[in-house]
C-alpha atoms as a PDB file:
ATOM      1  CA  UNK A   1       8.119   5.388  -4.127  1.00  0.00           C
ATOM      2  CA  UNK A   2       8.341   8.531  -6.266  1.00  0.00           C
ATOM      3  CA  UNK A   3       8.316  11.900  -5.182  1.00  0.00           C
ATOM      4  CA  UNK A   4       4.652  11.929  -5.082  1.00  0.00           C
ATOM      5  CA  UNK A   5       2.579  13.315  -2.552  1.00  0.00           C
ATOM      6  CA  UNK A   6      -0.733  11.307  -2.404  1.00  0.00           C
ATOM      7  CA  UNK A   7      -3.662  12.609  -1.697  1.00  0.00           C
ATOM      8  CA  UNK A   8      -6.010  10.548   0.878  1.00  0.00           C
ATOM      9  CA  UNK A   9      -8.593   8.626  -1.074  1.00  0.00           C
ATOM     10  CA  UNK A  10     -11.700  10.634  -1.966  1.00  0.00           C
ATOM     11  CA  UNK A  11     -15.233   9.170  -3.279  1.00  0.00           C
ATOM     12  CA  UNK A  12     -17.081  11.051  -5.610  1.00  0.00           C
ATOM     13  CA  UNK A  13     -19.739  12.138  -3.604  1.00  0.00           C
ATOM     14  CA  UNK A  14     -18.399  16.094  -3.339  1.00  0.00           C
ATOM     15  CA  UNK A  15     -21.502  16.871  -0.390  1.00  0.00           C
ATOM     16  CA  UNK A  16     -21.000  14.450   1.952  1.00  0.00           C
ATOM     17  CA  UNK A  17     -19.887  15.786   5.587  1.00  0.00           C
ATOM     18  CA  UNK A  18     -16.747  15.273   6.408  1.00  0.00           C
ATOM     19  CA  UNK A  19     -17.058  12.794   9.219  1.00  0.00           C
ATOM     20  CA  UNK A  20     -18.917  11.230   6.451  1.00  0.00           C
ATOM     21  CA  UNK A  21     -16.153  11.485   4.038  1.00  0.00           C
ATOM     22  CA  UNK A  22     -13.305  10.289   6.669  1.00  0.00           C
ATOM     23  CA  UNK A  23     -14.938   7.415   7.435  1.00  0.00           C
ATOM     24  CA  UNK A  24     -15.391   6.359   3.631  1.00  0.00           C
ATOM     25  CA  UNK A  25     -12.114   7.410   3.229  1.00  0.00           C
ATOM     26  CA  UNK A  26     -10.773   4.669   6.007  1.00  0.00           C
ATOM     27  CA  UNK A  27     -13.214   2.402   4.152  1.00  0.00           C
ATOM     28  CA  UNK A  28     -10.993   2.631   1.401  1.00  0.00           C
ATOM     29  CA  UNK A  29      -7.651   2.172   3.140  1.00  0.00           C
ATOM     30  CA  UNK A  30      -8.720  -0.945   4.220  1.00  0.00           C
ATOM     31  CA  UNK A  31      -9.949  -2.149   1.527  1.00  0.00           C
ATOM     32  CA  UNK A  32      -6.552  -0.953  -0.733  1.00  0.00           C
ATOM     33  CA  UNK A  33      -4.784  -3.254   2.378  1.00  0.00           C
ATOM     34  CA  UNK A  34      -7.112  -6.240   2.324  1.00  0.00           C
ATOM     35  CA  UNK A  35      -8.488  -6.184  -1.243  1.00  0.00           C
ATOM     36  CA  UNK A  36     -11.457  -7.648   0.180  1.00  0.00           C
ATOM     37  CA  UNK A  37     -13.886  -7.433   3.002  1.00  0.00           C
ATOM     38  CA  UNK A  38     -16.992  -8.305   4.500  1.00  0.00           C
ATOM     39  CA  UNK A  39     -19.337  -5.387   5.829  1.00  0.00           C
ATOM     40  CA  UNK A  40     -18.574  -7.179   9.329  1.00  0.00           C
ATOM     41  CA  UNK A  41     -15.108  -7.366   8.848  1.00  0.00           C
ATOM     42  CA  UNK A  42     -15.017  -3.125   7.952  1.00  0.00           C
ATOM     43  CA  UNK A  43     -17.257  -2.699  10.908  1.00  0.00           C
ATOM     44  CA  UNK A  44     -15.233  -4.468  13.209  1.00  0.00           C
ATOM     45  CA  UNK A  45     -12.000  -2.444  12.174  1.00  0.00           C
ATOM     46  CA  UNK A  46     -13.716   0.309  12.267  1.00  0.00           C
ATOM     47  CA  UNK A  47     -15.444   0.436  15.332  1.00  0.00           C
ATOM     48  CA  UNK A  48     -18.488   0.682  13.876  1.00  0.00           C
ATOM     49  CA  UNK A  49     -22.159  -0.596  13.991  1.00  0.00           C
ATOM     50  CA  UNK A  50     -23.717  -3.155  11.401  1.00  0.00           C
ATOM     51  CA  UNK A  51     -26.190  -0.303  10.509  1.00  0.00           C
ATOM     52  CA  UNK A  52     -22.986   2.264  10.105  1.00  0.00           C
ATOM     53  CA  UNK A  53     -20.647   0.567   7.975  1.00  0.00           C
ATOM     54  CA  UNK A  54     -23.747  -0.523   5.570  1.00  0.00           C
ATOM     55  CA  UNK A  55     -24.635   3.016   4.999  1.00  0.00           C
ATOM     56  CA  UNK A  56     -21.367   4.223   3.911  1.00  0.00           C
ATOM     57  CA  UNK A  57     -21.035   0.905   1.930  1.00  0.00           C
ATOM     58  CA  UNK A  58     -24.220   1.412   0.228  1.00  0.00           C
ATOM     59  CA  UNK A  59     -23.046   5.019  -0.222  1.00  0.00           C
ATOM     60  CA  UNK A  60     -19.899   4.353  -1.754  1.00  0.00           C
ATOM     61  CA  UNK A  61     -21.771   1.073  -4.300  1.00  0.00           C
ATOM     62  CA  UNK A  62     -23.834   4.158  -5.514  1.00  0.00           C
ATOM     63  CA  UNK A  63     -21.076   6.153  -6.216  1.00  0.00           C
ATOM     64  CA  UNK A  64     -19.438   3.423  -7.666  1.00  0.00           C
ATOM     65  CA  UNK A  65     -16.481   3.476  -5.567  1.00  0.00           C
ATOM     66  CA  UNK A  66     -17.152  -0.593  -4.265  1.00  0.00           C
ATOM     67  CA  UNK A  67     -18.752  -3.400  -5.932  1.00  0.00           C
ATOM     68  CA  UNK A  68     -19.898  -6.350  -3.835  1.00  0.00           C
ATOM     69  CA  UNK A  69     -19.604 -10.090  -4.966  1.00  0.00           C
ATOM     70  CA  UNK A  70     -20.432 -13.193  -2.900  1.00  0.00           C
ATOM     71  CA  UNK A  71     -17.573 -14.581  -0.800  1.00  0.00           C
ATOM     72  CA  UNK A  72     -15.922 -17.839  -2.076  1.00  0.00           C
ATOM     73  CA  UNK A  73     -16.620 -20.397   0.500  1.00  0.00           C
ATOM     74  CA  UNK A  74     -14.036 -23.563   0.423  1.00  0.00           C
ATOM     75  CA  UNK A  75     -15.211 -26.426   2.361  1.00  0.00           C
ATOM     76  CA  UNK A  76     -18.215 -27.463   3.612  1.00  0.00           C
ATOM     77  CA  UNK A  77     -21.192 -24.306   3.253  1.00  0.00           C
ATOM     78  CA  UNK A  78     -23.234 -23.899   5.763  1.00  0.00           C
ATOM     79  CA  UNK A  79     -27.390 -22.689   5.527  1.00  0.00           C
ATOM     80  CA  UNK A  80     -28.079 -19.859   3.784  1.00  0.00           C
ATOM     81  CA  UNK A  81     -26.044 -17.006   1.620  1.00  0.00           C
ATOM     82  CA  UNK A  82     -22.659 -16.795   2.066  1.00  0.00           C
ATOM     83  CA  UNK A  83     -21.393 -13.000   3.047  1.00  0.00           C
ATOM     84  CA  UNK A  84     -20.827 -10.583   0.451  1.00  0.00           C
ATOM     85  CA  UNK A  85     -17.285  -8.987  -0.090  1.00  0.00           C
ATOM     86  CA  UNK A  86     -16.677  -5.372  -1.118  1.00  0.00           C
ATOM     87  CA  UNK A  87     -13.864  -4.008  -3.546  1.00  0.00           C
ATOM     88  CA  UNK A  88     -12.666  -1.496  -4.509  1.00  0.00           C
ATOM     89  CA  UNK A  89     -13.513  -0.611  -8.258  1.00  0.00           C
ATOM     90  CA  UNK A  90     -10.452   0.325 -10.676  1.00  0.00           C
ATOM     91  CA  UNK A  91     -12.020   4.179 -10.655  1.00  0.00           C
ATOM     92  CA  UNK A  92     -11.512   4.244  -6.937  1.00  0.00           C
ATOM     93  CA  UNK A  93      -8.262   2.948  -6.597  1.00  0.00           C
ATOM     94  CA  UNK A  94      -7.152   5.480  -9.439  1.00  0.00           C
ATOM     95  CA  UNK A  95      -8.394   8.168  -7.317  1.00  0.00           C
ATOM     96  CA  UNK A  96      -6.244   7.144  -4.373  1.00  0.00           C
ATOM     97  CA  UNK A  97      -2.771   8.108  -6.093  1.00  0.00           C
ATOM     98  CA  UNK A  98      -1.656  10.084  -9.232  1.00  0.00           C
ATOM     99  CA  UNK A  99      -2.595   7.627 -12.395  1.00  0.00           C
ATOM    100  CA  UNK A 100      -3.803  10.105 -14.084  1.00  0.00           C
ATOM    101  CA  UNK A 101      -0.339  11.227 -15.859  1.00  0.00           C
ATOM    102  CA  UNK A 102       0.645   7.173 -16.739  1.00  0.00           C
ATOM    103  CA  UNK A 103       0.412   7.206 -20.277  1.00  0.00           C
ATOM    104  CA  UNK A 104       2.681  10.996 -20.654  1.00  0.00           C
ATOM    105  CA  UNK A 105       4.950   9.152 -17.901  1.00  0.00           C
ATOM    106  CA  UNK A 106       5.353   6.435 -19.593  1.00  0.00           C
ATOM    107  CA  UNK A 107       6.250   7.892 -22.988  1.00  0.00           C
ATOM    108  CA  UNK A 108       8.759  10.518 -21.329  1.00  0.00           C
ATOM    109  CA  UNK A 109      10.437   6.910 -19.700  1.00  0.00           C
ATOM    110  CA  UNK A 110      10.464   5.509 -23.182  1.00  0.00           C
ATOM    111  CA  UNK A 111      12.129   8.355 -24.737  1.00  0.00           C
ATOM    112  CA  UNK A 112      14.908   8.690 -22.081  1.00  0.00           C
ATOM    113  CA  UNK A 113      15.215   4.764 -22.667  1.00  0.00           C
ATOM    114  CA  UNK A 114      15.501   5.461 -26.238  1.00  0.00           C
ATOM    115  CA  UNK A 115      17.800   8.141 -26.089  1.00  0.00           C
ATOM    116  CA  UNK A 116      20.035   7.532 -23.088  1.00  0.00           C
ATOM    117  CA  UNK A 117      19.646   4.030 -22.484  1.00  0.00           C
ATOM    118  CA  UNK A 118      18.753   1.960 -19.691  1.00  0.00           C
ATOM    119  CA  UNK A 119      21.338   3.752 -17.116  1.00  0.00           C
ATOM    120  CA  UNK A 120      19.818   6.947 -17.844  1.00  0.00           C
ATOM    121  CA  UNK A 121      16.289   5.401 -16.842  1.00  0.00           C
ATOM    122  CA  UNK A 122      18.281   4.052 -13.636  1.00  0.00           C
ATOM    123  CA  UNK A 123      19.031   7.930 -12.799  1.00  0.00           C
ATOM    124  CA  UNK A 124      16.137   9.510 -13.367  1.00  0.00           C
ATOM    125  CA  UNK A 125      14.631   6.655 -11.071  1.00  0.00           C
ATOM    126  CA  UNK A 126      16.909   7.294  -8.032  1.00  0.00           C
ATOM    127  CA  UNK A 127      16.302  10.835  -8.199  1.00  0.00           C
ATOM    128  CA  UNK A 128      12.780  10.253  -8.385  1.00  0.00           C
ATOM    129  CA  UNK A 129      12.290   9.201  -4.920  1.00  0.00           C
ATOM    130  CA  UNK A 130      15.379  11.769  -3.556  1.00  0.00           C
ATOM    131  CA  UNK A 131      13.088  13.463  -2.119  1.00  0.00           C
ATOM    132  CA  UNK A 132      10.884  11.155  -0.489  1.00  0.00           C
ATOM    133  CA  UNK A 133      13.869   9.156   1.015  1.00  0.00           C
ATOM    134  CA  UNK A 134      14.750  12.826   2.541  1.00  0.00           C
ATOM    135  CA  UNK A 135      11.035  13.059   4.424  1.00  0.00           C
ATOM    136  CA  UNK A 136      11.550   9.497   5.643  1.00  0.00           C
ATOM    137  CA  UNK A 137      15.007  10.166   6.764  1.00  0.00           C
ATOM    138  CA  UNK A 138      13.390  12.739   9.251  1.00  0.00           C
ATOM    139  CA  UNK A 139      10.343  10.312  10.517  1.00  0.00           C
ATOM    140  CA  UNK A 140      13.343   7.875  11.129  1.00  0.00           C
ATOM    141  CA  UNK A 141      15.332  10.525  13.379  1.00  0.00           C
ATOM    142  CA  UNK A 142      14.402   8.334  16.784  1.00  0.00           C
ATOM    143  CA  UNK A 143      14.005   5.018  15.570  1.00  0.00           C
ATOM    144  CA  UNK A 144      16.913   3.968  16.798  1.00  0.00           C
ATOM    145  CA  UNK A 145      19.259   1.151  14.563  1.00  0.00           C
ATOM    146  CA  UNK A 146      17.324  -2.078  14.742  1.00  0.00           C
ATOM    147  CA  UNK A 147      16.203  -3.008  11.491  1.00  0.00           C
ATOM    148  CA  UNK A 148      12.710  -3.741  12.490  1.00  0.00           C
ATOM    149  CA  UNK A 149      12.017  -0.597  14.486  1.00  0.00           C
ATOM    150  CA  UNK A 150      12.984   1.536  11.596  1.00  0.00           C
ATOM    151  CA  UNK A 151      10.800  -0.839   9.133  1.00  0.00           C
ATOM    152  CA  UNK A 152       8.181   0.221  11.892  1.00  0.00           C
ATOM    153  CA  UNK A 153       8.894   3.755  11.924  1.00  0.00           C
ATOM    154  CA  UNK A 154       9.230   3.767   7.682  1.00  0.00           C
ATOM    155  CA  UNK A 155       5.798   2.149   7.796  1.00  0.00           C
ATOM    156  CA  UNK A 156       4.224   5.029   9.508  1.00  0.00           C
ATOM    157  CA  UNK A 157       6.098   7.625   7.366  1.00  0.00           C
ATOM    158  CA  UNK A 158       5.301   6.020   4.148  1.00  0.00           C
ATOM    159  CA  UNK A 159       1.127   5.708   5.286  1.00  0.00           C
ATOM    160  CA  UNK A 160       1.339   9.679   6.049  1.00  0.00           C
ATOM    161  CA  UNK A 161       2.926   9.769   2.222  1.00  0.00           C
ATOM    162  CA  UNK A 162      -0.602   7.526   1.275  1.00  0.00           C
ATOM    163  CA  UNK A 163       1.166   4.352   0.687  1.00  0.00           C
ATOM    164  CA  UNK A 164      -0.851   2.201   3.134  1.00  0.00           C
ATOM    165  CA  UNK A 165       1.707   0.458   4.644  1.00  0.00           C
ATOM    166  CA  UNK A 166       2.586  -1.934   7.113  1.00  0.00           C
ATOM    167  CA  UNK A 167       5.576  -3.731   8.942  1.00  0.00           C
ATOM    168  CA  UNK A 168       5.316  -7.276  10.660  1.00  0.00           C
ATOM    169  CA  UNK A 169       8.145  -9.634  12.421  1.00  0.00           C
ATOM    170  CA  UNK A 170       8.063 -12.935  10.907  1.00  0.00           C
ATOM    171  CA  UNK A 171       9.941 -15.998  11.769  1.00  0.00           C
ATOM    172  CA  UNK A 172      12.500 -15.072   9.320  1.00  0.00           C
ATOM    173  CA  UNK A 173      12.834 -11.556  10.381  1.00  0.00           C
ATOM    174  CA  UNK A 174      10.289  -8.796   9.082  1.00  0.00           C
ATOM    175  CA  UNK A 175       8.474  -7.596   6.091  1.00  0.00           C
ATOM    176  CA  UNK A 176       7.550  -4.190   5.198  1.00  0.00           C
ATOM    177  CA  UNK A 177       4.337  -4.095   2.883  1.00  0.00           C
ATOM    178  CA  UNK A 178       3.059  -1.253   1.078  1.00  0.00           C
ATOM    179  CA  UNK A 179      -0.501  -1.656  -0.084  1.00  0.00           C
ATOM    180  CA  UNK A 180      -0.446   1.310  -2.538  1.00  0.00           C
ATOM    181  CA  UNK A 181       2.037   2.053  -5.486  1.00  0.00           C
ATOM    182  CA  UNK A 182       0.540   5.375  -7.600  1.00  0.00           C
ATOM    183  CA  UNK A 183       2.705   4.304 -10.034  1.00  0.00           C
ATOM    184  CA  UNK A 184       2.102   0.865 -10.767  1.00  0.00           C
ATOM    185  CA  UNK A 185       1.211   0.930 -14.211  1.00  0.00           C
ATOM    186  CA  UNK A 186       4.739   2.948 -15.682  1.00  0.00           C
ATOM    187  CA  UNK A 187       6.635   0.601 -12.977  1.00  0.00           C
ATOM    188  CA  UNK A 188       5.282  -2.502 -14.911  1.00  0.00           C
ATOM    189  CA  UNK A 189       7.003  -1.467 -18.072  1.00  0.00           C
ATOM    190  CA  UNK A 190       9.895   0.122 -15.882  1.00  0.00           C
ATOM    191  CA  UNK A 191      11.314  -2.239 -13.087  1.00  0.00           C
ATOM    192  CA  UNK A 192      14.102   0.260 -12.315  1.00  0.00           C
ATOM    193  CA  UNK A 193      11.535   2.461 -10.545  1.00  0.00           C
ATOM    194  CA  UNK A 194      10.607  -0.958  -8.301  1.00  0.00           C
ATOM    195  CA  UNK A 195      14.497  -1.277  -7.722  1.00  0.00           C
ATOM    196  CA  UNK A 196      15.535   2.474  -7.016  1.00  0.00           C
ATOM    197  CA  UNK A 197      12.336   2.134  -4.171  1.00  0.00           C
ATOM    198  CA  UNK A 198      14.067  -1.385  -3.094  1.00  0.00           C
ATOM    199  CA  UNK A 199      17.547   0.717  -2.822  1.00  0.00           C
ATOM    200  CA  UNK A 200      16.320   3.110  -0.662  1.00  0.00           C
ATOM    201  CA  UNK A 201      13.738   1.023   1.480  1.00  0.00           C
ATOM    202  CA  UNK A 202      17.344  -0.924   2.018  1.00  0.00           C
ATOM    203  CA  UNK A 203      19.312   2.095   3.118  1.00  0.00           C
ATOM    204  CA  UNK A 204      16.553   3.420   5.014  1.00  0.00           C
ATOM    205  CA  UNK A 205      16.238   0.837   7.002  1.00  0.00           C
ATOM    206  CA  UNK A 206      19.675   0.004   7.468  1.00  0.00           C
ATOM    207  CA  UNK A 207      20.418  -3.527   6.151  1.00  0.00           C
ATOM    208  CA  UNK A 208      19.845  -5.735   3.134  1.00  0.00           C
ATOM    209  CA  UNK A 209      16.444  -5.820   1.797  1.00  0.00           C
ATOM    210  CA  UNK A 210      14.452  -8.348  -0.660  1.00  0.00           C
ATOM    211  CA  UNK A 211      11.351  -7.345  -2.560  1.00  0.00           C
ATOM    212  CA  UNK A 212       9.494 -10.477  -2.901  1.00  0.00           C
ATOM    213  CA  UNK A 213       6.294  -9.455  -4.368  1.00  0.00           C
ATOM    214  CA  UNK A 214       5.237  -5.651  -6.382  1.00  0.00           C
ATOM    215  CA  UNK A 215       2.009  -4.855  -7.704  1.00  0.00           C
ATOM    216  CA  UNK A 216       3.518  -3.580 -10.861  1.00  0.00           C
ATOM    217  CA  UNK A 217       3.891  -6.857 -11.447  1.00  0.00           C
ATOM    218  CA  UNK A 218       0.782  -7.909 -10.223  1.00  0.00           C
ATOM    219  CA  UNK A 219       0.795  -9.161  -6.602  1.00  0.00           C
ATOM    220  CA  UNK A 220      -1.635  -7.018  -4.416  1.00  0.00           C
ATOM    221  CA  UNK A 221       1.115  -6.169  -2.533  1.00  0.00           C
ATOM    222  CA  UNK A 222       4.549  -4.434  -2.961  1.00  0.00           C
ATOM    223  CA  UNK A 223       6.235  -7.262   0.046  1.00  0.00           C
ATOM    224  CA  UNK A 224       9.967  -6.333   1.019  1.00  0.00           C
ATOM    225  CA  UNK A 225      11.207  -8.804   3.298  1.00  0.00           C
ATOM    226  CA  UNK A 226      14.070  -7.833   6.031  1.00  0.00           C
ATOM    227  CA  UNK A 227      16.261 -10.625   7.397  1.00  0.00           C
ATOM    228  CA  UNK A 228      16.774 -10.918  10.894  1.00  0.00           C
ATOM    229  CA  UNK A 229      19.489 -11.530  12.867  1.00  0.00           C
ATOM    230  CA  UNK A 230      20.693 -15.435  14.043  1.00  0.00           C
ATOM    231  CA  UNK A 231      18.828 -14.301  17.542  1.00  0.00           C
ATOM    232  CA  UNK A 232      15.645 -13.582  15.592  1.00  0.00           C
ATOM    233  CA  UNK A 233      15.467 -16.655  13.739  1.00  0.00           C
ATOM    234  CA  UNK A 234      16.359 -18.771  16.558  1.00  0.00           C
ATOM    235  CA  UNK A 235      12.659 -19.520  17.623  1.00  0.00           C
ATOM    236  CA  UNK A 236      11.997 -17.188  19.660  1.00  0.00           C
ATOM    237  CA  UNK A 237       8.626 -15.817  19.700  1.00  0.00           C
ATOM    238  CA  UNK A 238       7.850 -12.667  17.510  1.00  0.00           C
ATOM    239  CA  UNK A 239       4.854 -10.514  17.507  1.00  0.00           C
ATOM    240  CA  UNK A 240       3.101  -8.599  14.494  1.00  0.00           C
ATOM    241  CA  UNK A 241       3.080  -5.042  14.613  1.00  0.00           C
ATOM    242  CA  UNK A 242       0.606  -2.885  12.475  1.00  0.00           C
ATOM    243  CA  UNK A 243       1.652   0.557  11.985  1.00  0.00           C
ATOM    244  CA  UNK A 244      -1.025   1.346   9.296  1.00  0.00           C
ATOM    245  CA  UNK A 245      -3.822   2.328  11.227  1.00  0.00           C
END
């Protein structure tokens, strides 16, 4: 969670309208949250005819934005083909964030590691996403002090920041999930970036916070999980709420 504005995803095809463009654009989202979809799964999300989702999806395979491969079946398979899946390629997931810097990033990391240590990495980490945590503090201004609602309302702030996210009450409390990290590949080599993101996801949201999963590490999703309170976890019935869409 630097201090990174991130561009909406963009395709590579510069002339196309920009209802056009908005609706690949969502394509893209969707497919950064799900990893993989049918062209009846988009559509449905969407709101948008079988005829209308395949043109944009054959749009974005000639651009080479997608690439479609034949959904694994388990089970019994019934007549005919099974449903093809789209994906993202690597080129368009690059374009959704700010990889293009990783390698200069990385060595500037490895030379503050070399020459102030591991603490000094720490710093430059937490001051890295300063800034950000300041934005979100202000989206947060009226979500109240429950935990969850201010997961909620952090979800929402960190999607406007291009970090598809998403919050959800489990049985165990909540989980905030960010479907995006434009810094994935210096955070693999660099954990304290993960952590100084964990420390203020924590503070942000006002109680203690545990990252299960990160996609520097190479889970498909960076998964923070918020525990609830005795009353949560008590059986009562909890809902899911999507806040990135």
């Amino acid at each position: 969670m630097p201090d990174t504005h991130v561009p909406p995803a963009t395709t590579s095809t510069q002339a196309a309208p920009t209802g056009e463009q908005s609706t690949r654009d969502r394509v893209t989202l969707l497919l950064l949250e799900r990893r993989a979809a049918t062209a009846a799964q988009l559509g449905d999300a969407l709101g948008l005819s079988p005829a209308a989702i395949r043109r944009h999806l054959d749009a974005m395979l000639a651009d080479g934005d997608v690439v479609a491969r034949e959904q694994t079946v388990r089970g019994h398979r019934g007549r005919g083909r099974p449903a093809k899946v789209f994906l993202l390629t690597d080129a368009a997931r690059s374009r959704c964030g700010t990889h293009h810097y990783d390698n200069m990033a990385t060595a500037a990391l490895r030379w503050i590691a070399r020459t102030g240590g591991s603490q000094a990495v720490e710093r430059f980490a937490a001051e890295q996403v300063a800034a950000l945590e300041t934005r979100c503090q202000a989206a947060l201004a009226d979500a109240g002090d429950d935990p969850m609602a201010r997961a909620e309302a952090l979800a929402a702030a960190l999607t406007a920041e291009g970090y598809a996210a998403s919050a959800s009450t489990i049985a165990s409390g909540g989980q905030l999930c960010q479907h995006h990290c434009p810094v994935a590949h210096v955070a693999a080599e660099f954990p304290q970036l993960c952590e100084a993101e964990t420390t203020v996801i924590s503070r942000l949201v006002g109680t203690h916070v545990q990252r299960l999963a990160t996609i520097a590490h190479g889970d498909g999703v960076c998964t923070t999980h918020i525990p609830g309170s005795p009353h949560a976890q008590s059986g009562k019935t909890v809902t899911t709420v999507r806040t990135d869409r």
